[in-house]
N, C-alpha and C. Protein backbone atom coordinates (compact mmCIF):
# COMPACT_ATOMS: atom_id res chain seq x y z
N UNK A 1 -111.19 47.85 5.72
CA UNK A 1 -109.81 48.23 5.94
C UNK A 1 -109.76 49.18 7.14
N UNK A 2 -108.84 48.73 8.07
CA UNK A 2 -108.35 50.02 9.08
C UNK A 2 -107.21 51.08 8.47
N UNK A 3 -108.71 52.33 9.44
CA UNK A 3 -107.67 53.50 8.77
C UNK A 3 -106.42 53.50 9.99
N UNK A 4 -105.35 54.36 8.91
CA UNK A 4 -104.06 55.14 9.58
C UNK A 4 -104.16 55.26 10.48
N UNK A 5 -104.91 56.24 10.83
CA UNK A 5 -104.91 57.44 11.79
C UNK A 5 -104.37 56.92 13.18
N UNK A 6 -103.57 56.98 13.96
CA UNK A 6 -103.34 56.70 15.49
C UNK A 6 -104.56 57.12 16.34
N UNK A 7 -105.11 55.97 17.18
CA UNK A 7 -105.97 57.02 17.49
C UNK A 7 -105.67 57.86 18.75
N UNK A 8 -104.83 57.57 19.27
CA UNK A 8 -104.45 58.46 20.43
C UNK A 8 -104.18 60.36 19.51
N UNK A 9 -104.03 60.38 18.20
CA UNK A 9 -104.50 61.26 17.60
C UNK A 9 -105.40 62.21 17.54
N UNK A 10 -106.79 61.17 17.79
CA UNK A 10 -108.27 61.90 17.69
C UNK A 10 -108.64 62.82 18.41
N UNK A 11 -109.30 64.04 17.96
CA UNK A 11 -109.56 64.60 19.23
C UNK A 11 -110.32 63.94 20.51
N UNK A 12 -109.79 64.86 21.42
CA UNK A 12 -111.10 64.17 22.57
C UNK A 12 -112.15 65.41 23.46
N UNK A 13 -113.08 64.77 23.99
CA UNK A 13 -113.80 65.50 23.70
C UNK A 13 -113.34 66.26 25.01
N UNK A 14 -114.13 67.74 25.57
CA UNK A 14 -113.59 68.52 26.57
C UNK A 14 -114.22 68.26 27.00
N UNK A 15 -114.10 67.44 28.72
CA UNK A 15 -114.98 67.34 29.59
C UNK A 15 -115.44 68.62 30.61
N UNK A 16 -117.00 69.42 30.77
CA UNK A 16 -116.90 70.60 31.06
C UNK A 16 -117.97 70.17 32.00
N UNK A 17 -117.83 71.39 33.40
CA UNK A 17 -118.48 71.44 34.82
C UNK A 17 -119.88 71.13 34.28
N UNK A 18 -120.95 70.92 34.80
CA UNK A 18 -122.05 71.00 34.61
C UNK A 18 -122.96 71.73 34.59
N UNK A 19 -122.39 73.03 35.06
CA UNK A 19 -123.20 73.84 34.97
C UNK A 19 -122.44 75.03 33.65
N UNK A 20 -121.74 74.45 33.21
CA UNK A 20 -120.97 75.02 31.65
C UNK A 20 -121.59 73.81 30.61
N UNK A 21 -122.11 72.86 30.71
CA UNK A 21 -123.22 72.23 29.97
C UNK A 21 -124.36 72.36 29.78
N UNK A 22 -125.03 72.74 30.72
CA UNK A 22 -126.41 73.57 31.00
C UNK A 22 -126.20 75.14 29.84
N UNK A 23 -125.32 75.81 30.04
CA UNK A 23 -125.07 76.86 29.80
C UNK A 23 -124.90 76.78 28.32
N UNK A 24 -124.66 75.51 27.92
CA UNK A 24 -123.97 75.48 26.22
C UNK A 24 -125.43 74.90 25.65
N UNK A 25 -126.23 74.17 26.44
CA UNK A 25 -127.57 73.72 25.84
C UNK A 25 -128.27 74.74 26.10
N UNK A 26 -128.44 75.59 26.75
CA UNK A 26 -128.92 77.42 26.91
C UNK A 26 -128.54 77.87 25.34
N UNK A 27 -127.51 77.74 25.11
CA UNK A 27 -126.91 78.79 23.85
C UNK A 27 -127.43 77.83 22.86
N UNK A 28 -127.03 76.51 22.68
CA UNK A 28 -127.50 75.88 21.47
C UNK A 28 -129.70 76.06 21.31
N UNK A 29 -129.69 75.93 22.44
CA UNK A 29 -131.25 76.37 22.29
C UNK A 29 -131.52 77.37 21.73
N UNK A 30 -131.50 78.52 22.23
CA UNK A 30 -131.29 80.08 21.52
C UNK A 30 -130.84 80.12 20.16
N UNK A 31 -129.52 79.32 20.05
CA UNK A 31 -128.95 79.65 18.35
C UNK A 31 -129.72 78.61 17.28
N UNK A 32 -130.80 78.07 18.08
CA UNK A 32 -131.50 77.03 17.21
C UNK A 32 -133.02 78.46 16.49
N UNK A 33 -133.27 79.08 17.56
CA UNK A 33 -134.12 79.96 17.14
C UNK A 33 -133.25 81.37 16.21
N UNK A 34 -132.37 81.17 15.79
CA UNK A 34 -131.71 82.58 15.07
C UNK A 34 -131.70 82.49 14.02
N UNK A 35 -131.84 83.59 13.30
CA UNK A 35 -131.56 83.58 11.93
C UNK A 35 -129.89 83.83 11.52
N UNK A 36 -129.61 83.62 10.69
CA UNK A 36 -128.61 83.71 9.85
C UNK A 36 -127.55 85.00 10.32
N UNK A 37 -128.39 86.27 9.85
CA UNK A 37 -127.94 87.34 10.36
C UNK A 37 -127.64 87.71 11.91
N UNK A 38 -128.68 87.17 12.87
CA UNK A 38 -128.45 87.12 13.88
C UNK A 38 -126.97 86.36 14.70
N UNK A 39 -126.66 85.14 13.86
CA UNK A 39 -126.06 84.19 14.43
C UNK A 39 -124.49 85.01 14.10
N UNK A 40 -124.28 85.66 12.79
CA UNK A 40 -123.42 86.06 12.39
C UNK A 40 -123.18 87.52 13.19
N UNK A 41 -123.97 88.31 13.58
CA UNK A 41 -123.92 89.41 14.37
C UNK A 41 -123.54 89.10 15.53
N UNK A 42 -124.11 87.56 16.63
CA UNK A 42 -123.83 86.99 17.70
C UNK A 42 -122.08 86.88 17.97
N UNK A 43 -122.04 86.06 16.71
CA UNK A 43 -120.57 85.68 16.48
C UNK A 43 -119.23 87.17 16.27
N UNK A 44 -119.67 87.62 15.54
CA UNK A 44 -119.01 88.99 15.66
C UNK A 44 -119.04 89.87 16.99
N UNK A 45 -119.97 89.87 17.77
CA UNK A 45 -119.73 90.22 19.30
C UNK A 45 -119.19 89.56 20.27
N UNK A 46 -118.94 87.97 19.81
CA UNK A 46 -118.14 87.11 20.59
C UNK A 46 -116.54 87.34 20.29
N UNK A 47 -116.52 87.63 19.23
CA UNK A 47 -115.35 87.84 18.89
C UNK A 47 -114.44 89.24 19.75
N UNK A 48 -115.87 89.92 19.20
CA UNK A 48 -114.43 91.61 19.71
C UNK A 48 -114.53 91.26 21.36
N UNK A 49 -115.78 90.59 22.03
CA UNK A 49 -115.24 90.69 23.64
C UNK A 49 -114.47 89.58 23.79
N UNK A 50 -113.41 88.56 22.94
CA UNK A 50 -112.44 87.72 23.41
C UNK A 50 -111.49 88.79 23.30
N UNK A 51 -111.25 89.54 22.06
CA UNK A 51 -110.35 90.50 21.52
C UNK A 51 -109.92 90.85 22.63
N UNK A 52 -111.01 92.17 23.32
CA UNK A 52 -110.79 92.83 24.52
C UNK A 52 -110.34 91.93 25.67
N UNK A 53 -111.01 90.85 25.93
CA UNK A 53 -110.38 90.48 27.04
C UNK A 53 -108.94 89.40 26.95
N UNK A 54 -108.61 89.21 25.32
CA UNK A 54 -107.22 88.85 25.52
C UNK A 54 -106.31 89.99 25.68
N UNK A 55 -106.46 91.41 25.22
CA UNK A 55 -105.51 92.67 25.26
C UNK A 55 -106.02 92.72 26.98
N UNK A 56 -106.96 92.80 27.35
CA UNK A 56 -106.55 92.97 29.09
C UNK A 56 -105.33 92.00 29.76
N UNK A 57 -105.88 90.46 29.38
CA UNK A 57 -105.05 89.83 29.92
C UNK A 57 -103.27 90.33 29.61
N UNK A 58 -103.36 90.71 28.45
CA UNK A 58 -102.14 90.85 27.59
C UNK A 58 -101.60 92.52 28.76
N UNK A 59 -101.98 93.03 29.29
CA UNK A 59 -101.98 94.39 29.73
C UNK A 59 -101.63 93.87 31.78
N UNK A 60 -102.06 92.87 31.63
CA UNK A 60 -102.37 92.14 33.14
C UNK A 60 -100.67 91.47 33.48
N UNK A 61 -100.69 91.02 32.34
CA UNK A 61 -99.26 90.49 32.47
C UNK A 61 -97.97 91.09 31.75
N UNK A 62 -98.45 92.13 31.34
CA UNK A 62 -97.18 93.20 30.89
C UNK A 62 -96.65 94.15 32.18
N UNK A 63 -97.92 94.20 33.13
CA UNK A 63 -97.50 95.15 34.47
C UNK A 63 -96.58 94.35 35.17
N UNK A 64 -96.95 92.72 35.01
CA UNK A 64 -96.19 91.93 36.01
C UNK A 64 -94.60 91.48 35.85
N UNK A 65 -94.76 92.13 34.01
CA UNK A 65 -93.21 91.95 33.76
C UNK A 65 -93.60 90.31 32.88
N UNK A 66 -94.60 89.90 32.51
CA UNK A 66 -94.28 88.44 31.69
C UNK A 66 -94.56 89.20 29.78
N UNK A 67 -94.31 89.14 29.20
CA UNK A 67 -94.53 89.25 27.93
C UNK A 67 -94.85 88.23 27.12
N UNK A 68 -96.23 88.45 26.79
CA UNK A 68 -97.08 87.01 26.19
C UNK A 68 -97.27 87.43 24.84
N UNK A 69 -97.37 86.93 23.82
CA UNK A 69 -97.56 86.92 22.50
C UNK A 69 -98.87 86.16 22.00
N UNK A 70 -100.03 86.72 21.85
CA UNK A 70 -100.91 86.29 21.22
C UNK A 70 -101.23 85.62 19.76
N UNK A 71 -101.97 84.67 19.18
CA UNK A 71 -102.30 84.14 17.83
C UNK A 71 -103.53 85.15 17.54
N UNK A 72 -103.35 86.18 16.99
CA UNK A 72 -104.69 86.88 16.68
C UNK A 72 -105.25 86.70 15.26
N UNK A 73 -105.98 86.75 14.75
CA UNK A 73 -105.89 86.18 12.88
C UNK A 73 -106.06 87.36 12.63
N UNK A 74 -105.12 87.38 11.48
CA UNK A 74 -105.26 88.78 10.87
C UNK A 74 -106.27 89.15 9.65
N UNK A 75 -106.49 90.08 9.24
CA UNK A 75 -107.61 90.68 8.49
C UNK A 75 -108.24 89.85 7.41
N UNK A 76 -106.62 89.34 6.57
CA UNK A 76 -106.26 88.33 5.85
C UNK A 76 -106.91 87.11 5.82
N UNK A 77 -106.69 86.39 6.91
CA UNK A 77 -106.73 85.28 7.22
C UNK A 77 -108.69 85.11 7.30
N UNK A 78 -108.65 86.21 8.10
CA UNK A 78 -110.12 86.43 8.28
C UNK A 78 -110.68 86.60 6.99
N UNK A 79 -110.78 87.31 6.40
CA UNK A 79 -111.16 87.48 4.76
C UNK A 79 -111.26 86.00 4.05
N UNK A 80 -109.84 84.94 4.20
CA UNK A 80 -109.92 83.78 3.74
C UNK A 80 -111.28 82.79 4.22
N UNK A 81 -110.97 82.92 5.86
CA UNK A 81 -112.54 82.21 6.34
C UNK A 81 -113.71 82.95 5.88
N UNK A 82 -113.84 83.73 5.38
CA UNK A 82 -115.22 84.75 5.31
C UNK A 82 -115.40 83.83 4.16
N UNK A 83 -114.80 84.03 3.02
CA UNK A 83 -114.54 83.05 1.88
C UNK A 83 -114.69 81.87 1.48
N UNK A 84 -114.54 81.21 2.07
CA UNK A 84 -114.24 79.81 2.32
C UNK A 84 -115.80 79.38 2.92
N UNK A 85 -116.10 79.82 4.02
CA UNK A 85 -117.69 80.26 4.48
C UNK A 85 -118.51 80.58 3.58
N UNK A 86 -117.96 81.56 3.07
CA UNK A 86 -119.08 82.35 1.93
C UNK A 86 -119.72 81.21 0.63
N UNK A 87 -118.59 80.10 0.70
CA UNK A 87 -119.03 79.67 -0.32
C UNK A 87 -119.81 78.54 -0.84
N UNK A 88 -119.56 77.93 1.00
CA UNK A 88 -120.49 76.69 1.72
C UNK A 88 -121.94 77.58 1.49
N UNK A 89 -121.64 78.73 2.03
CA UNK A 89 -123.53 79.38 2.04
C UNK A 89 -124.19 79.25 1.14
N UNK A 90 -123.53 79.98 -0.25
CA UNK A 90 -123.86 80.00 -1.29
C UNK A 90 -124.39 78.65 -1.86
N UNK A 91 -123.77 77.72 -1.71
CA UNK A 91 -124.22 76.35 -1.87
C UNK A 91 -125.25 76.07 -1.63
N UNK A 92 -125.00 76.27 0.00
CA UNK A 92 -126.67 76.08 0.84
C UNK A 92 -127.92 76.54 0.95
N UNK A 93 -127.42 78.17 -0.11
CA UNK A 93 -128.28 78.94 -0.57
C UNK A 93 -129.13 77.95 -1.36
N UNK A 94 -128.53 77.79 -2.48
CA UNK A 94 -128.62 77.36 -3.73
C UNK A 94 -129.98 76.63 -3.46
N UNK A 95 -129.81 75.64 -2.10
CA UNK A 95 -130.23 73.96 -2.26
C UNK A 95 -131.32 74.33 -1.66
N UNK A 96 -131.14 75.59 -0.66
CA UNK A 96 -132.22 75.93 0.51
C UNK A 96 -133.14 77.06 -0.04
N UNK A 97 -133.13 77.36 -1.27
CA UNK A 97 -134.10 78.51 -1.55
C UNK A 97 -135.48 78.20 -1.50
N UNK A 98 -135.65 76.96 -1.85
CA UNK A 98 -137.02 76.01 -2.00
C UNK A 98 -137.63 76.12 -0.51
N UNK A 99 -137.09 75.59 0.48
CA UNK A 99 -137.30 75.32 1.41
C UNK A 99 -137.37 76.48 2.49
N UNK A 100 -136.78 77.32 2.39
CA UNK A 100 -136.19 78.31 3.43
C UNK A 100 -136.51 78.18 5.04
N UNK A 101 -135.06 77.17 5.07
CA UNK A 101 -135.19 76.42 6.02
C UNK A 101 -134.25 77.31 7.28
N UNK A 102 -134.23 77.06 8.40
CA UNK A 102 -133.44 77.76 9.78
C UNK A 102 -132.50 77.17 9.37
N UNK A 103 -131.29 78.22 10.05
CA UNK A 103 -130.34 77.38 10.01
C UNK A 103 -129.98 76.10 11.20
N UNK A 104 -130.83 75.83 11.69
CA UNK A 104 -130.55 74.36 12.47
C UNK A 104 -131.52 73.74 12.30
């Protein structure tokens, strides 16, 4: 059976410079050697320097007179993904204690 879905729907994929491909097989290399904690500490420093550099931008274009409104997730929301995360782990805990396998 064909599904529903339209596919002009689907995502597609982002076509990126080549040397921003190089750069993402750099990072996937690296995050292949991390542990758990690491990857989650990684990710939490990616985060606060988007933070900062969306309040610059946000500061960049308040001098110029445009007023932009950001999607920031709130504490909330964040708590829900922590959650929601937390509980895939736990799973993976579960299955991976035997093994104690990387996470990639």
């Amino acid at each position: 059976m064909k599904p529903l879905m339209d596919p002009s729907c689907e995502p597609k994929e982002l076509e990126l410079p080549l040397e921003f491909k190089f750069a993402m097989r750099k990072a996937e290399l690296r995050a292949s050697e991390m542990t758990w904690e690491q990857l989650h500490q990684s990710l939490l420093n990616l985060y606060q320097q988007r933070l900062i550099e969306i309040t610059a931008i946000k500061d960049i274009m308040e001098e110029e007179g445009v007023n932009i409104e950001f999607d920031i997730p709130t504490e909330l929301e964040l708590e829900e993904l922590s959650f929601i995360c937390g509980d895939d782990k736990e799973e993976d805990d579960e299955e991976n204690d035997e093994d104690n396998l990387q996470p990639f």
